[in-house]
N, C-alpha and C. Protein backbone atom coordinates (compact mmCIF):
# COMPACT_ATOMS: atom_id res chain seq x y z
N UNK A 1 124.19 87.76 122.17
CA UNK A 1 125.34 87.43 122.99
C UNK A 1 126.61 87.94 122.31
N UNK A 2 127.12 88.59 122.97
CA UNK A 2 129.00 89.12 122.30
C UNK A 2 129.84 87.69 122.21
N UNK A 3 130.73 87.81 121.61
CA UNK A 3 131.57 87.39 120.99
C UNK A 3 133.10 87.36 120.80
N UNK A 4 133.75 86.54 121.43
CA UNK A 4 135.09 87.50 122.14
C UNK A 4 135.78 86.89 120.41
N UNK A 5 136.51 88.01 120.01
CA UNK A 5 137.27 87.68 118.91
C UNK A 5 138.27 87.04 119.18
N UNK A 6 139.25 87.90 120.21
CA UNK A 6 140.86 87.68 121.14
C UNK A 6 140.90 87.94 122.31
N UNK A 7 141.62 87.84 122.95
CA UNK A 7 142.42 88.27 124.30
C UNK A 7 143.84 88.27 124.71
N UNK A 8 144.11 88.80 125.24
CA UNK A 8 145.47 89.15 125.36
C UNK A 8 145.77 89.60 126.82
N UNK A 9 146.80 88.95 127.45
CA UNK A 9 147.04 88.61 128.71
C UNK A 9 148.45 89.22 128.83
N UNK A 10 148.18 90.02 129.76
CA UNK A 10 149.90 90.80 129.73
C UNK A 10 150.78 91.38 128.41
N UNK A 11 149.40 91.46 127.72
CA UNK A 11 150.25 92.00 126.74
C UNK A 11 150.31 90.60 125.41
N UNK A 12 150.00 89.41 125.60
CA UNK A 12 150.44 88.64 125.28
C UNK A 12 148.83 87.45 124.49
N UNK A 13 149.02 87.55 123.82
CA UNK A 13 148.06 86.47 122.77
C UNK A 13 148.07 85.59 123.41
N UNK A 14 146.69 85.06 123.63
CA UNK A 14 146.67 83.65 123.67
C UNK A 14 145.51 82.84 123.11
N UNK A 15 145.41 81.46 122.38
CA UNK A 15 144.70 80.96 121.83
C UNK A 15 143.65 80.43 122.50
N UNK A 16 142.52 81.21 122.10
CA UNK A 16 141.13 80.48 122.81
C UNK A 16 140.37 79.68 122.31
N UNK A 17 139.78 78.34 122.84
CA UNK A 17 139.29 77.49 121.82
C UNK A 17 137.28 77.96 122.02
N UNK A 18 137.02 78.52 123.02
CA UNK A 18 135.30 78.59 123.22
C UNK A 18 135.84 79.47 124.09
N UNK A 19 134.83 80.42 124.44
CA UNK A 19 134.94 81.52 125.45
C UNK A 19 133.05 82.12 126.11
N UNK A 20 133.06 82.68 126.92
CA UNK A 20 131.53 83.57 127.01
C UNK A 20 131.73 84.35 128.10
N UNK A 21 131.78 86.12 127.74
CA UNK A 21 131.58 86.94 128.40
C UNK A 21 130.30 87.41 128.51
N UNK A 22 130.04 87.78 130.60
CA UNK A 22 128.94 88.42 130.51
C UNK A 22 128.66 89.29 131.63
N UNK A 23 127.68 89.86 132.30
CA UNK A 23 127.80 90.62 133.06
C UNK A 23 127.11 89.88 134.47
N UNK A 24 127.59 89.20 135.59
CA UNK A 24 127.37 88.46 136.26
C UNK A 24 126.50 89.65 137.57
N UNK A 25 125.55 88.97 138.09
CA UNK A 25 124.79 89.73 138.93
C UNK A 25 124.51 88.75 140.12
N UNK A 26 124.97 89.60 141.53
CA UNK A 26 124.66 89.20 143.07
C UNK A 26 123.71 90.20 143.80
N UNK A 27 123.41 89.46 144.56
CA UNK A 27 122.03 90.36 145.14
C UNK A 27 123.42 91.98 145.72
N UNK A 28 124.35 92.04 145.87
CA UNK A 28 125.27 92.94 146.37
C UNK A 28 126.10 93.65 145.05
N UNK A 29 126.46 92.99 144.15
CA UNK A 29 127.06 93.56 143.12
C UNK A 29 127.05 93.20 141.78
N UNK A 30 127.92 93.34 141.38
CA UNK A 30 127.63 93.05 139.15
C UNK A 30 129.45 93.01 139.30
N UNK A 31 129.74 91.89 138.31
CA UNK A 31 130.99 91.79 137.98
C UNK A 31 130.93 91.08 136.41
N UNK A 32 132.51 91.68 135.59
CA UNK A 32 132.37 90.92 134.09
C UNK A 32 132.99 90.07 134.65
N UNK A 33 132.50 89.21 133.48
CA UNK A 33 133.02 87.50 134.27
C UNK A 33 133.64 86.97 132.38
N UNK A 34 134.83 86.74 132.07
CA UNK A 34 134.95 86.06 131.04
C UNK A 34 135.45 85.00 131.06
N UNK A 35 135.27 83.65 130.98
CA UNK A 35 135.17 82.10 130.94
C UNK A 35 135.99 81.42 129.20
N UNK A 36 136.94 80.93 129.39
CA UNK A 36 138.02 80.98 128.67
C UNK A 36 138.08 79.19 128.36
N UNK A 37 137.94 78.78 127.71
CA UNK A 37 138.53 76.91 127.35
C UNK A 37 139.94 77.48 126.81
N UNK A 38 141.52 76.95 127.52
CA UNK A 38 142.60 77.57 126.91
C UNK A 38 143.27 75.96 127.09
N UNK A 39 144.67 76.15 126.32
CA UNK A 39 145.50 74.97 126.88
C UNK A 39 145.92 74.79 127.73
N UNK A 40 146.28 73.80 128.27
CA UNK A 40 146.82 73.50 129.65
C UNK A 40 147.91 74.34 129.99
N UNK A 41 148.56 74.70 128.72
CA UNK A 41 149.87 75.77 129.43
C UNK A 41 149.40 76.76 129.77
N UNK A 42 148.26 77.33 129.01
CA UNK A 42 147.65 78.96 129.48
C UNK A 42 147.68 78.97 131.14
N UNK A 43 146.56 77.48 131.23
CA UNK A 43 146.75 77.48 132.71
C UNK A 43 147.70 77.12 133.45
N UNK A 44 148.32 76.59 133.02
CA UNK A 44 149.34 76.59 134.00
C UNK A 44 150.37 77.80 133.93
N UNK A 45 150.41 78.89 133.13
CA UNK A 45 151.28 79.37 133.17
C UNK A 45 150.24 80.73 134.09
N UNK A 46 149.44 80.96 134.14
CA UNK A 46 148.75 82.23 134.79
C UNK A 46 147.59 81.93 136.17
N UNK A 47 147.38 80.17 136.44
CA UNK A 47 146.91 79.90 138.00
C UNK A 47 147.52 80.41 138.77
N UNK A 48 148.31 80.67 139.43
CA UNK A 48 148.92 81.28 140.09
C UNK A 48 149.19 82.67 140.41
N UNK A 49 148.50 83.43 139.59
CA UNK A 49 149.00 84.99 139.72
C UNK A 49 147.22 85.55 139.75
N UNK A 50 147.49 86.54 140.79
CA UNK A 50 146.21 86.74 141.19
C UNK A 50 145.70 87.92 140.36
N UNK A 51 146.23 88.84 139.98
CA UNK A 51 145.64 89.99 139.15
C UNK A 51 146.50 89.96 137.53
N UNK A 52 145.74 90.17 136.71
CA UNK A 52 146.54 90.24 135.05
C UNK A 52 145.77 91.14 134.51
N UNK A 53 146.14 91.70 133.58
CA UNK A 53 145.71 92.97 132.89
C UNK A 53 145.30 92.26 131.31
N UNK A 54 144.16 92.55 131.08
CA UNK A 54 142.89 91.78 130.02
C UNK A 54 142.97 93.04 129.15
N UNK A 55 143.21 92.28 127.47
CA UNK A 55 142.66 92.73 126.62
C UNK A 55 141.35 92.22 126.29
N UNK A 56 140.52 92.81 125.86
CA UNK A 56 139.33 91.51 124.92
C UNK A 56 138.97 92.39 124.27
N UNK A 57 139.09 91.62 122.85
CA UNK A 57 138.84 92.17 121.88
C UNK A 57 137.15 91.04 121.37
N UNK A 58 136.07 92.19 121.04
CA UNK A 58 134.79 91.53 120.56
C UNK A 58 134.88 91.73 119.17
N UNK A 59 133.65 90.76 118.72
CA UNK A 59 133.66 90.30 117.17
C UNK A 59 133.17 91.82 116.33
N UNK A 60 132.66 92.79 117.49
CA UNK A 60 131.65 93.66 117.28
C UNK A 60 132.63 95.06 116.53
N UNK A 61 134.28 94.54 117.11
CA UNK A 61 135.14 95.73 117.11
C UNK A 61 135.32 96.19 118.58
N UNK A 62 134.45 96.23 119.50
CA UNK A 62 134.72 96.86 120.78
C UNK A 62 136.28 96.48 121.26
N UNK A 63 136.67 97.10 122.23
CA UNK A 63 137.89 96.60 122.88
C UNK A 63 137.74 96.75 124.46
N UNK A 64 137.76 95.94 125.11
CA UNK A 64 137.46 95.81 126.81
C UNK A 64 138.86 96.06 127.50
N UNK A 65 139.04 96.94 128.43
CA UNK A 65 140.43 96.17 129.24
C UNK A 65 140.53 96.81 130.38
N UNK A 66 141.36 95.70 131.56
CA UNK A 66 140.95 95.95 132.56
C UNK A 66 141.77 95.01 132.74
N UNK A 67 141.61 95.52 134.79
CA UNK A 67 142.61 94.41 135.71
C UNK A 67 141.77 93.53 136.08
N UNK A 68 142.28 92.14 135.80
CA UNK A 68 141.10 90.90 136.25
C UNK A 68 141.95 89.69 137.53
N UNK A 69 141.20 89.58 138.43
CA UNK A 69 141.18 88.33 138.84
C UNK A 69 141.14 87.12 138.15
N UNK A 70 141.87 86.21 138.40
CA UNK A 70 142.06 84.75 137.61
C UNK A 70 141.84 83.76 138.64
N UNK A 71 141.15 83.02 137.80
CA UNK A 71 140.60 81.80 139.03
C UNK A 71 140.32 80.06 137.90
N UNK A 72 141.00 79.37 138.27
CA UNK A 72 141.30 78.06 137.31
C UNK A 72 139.63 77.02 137.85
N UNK A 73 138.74 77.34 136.62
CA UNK A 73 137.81 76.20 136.95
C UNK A 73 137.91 74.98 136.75
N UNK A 74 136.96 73.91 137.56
CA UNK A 74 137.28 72.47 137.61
C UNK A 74 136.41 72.19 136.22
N UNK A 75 136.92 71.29 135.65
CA UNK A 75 136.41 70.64 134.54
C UNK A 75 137.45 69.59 133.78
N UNK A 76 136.22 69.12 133.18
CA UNK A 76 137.65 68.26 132.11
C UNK A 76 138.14 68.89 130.82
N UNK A 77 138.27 70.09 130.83
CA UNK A 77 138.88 71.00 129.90
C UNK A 77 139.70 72.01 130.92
N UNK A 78 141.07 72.32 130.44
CA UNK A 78 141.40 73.49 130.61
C UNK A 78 141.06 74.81 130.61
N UNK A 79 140.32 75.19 132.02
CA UNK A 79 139.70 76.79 131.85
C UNK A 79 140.31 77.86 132.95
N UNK A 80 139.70 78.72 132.54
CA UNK A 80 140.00 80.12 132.99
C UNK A 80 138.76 80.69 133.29
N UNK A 81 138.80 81.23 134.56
CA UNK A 81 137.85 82.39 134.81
C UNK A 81 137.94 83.58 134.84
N UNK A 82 138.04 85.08 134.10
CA UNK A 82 138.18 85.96 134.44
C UNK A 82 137.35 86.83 134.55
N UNK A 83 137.63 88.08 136.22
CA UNK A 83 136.32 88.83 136.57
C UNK A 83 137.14 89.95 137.21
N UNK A 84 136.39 91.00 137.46
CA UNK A 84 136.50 92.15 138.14
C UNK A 84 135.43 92.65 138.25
N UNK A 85 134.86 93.62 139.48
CA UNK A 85 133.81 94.41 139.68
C UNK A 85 133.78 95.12 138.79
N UNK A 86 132.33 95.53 138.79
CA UNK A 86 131.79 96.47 137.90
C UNK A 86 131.34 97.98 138.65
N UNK A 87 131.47 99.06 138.54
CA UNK A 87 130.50 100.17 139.29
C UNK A 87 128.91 100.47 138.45
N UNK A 88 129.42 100.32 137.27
CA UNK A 88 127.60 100.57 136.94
C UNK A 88 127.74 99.96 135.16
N UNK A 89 127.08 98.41 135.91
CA UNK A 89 127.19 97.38 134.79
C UNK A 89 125.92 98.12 133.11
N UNK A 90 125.25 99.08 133.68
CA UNK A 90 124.86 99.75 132.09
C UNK A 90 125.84 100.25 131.09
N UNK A 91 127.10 100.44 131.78
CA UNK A 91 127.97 100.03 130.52
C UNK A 91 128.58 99.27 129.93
N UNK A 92 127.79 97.85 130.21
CA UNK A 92 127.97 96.68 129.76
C UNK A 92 126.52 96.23 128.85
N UNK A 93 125.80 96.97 128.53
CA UNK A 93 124.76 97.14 128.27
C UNK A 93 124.88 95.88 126.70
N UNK A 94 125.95 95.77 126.15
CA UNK A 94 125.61 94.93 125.14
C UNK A 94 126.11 93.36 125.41
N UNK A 95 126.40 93.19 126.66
CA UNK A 95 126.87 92.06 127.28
C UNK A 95 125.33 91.38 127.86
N UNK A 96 125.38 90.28 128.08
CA UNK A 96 123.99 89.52 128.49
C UNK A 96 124.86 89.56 129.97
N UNK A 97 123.45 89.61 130.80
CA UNK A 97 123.58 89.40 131.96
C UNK A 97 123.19 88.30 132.82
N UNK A 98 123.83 87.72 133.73
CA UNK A 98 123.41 86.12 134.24
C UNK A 98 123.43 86.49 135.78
N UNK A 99 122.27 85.75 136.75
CA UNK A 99 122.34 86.54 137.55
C UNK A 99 122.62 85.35 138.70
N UNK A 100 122.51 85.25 139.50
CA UNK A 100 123.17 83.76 140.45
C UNK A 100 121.94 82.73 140.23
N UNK A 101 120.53 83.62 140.09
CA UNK A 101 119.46 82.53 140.42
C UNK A 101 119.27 82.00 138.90
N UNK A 102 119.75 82.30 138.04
CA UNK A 102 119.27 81.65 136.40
C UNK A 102 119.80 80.49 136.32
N UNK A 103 118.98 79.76 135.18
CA UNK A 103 119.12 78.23 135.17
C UNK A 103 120.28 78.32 134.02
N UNK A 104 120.48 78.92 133.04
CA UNK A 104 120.95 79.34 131.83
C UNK A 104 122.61 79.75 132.30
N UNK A 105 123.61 78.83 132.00
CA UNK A 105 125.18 79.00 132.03
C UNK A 105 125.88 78.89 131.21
N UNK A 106 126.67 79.20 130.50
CA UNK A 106 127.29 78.94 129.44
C UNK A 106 128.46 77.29 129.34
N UNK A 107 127.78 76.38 128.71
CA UNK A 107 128.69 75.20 128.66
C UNK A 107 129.88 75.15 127.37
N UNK A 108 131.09 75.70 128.11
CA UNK A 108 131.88 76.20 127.03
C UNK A 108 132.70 74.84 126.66
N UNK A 109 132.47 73.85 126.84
CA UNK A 109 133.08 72.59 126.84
C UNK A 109 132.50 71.64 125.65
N UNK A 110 131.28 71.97 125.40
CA UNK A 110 130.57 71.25 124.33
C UNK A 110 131.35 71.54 122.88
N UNK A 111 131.39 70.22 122.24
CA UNK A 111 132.11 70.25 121.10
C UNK A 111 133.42 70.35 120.93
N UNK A 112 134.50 70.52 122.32
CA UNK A 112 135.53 70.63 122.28
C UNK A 112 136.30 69.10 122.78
N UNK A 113 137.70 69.27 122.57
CA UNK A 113 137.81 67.29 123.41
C UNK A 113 139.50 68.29 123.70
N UNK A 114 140.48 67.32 124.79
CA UNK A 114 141.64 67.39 124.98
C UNK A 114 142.35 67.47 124.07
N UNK A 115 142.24 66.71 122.84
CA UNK A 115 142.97 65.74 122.17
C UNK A 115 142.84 67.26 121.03
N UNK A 116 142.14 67.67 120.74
CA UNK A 116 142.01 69.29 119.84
C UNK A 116 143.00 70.10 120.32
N UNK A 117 142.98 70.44 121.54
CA UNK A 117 143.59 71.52 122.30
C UNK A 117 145.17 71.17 122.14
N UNK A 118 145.30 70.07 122.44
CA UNK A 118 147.11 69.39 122.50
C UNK A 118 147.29 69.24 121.30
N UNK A 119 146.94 69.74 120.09
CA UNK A 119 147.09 69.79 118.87
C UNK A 119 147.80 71.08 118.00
N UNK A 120 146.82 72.09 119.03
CA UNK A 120 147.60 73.37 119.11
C UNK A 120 148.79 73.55 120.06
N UNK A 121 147.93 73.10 121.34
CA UNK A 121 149.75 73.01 122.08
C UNK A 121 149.47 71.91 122.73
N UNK A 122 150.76 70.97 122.89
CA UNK A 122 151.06 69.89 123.54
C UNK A 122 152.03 70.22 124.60
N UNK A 123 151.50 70.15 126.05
CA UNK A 123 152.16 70.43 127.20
C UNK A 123 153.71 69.74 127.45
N UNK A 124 154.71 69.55 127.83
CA UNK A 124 155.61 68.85 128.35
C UNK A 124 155.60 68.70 129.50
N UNK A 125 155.88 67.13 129.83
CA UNK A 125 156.16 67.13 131.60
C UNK A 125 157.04 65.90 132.05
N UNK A 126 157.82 66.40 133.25
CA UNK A 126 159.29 65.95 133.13
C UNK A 126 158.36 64.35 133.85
N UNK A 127 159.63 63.51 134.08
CA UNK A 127 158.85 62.25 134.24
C UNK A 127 160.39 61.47 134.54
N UNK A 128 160.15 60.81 135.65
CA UNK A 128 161.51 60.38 136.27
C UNK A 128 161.48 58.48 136.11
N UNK A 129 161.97 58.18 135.48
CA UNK A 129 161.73 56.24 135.45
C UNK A 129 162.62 55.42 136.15
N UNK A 130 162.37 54.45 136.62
CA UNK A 130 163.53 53.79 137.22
C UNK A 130 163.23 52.80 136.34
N UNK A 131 164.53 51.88 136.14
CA UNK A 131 164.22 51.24 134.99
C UNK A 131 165.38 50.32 135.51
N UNK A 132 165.70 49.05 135.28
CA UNK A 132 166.94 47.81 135.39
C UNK A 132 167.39 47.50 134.06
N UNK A 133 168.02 47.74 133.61
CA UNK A 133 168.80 47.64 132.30
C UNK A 133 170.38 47.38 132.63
N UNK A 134 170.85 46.58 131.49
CA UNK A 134 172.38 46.23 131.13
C UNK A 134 173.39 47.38 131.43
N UNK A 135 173.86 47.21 131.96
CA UNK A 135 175.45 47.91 132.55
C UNK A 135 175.76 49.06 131.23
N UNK A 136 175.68 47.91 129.99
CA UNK A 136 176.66 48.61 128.82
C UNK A 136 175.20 50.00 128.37
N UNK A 137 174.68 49.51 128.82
CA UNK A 137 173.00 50.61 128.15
C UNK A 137 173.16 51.58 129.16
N UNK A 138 173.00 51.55 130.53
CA UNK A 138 173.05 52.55 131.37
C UNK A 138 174.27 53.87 131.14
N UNK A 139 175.55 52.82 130.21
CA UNK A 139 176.99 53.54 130.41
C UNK A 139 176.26 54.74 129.38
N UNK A 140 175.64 54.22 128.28
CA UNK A 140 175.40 54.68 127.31
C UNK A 140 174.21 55.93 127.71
N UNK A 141 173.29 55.46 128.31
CA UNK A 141 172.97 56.61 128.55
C UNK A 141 173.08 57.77 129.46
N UNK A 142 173.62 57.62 130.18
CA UNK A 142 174.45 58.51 131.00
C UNK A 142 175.30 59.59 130.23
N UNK A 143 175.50 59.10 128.91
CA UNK A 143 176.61 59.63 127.92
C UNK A 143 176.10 60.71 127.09
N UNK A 144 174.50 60.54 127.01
CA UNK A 144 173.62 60.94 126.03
C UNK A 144 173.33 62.46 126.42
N UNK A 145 173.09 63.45 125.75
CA UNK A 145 172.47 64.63 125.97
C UNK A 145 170.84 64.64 126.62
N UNK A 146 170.36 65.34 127.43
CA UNK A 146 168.99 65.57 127.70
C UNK A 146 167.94 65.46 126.57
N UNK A 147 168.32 66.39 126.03
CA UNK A 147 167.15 66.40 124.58
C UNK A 147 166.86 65.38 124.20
N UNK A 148 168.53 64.86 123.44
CA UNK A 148 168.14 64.10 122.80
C UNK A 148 167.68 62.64 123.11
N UNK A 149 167.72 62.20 124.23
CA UNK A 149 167.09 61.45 125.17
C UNK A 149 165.22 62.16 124.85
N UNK A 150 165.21 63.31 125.18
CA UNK A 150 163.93 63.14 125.32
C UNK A 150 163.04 62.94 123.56
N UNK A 151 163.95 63.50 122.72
CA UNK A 151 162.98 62.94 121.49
C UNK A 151 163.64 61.49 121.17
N UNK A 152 164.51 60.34 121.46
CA UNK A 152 164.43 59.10 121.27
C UNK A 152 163.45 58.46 121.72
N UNK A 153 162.94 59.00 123.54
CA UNK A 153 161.76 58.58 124.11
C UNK A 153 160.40 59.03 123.34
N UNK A 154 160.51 60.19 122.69
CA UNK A 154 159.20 60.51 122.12
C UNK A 154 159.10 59.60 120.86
N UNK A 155 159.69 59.77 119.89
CA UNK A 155 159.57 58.94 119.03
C UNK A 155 159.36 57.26 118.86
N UNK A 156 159.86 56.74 120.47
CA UNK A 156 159.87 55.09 120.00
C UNK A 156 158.51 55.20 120.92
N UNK A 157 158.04 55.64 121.93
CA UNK A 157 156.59 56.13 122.10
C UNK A 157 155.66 55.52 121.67
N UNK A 158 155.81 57.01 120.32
CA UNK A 158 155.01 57.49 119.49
C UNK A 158 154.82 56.22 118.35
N UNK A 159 156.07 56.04 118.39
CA UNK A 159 155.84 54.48 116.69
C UNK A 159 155.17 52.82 117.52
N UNK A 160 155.80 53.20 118.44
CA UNK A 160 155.14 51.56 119.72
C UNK A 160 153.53 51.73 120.03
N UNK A 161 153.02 53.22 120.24
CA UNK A 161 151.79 53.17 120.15
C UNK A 161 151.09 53.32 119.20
N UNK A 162 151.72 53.98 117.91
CA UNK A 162 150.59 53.64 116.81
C UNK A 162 150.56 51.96 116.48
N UNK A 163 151.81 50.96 116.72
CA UNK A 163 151.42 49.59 116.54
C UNK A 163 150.39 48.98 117.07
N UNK A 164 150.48 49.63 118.74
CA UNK A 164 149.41 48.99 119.42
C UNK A 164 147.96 49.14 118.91
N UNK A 165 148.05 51.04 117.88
CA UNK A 165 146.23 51.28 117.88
C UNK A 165 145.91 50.03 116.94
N UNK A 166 146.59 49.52 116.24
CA UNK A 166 146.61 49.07 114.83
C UNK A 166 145.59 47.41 115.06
């Protein structure tokens, strides 16, 4: 089985935590199919765009590249699907081939958890509260900068829930 070393998306690195490229087979055609565990930003930053231009770099030295379709699989990991047709998958000859009827899929999820991935990157997301508080507190925060609002909230968080693990 190959071995994706890297990839690179527009030009652009991105950190893969498990991956498996291979040469996918339909009774009509053959397409590479590469299957990506990324962070939530990967996906969220490239669901949306239907064609991207793939580096992949293998453990072997090879270098792959090509225009791929992107397609966000369901799971409880952040993934990526990427594929494009093939015209004559024997030059994929050192890629394993999977064909629709095989029992054999690659479970790129094993051994990995959320809590790994948000380690390397931790997503941000905006979050609106309504809240009833004192006149003189509201004046006050109204007064406050964005940011720094948002790391006072991260930090008393962050110290209120390590009390609770405790």
């Amino acid at each position: 089985m190959a071995v994706v070393k890297s990839v690179k998306i527009d030009g652009q690195d991105i950190h893969i935590f498990n991956s498996a490229i291979y040469v996918f087979e339909t009774n009509s055609n053959f397409t590479l199919e590469l299957d990506l565990i990324v962070s939530e930003l990967v996906v969220k930053k490239y669901k949306k765009e239907d064609n991207l231009i793939i580096e992949i770099e293998l453990d072997d030295g090879r270098v792959l590249n090509s225009i791929m379709h992107v397609k966000v699989l369901a799971g409880g990991l952040p993934q990526l699907n990427l594929y494009c047709d093939l015209d004559d998958p024997d030059d994929y000859y050192y890629l394993d081939r999977v064909s629709e009827s095989d029992a054999w899929f690659p479970n790129l999820e094993e051994g990995i958890t959320i809590e790994e991935i948000r380690k390397v990157e931790m997503p941000d997301e905006d979050i609106i509260l309504k809240l009833k508080l004192p006149i003189d507190q509201v004046e006050w925060l109204k007064k406050q900068k964005k940011s720094m609002l948002n790391e006072l909230f991260k930090e008393f968080i962050y110290e209120y829930w390590k009390k609770l693990d405790q």
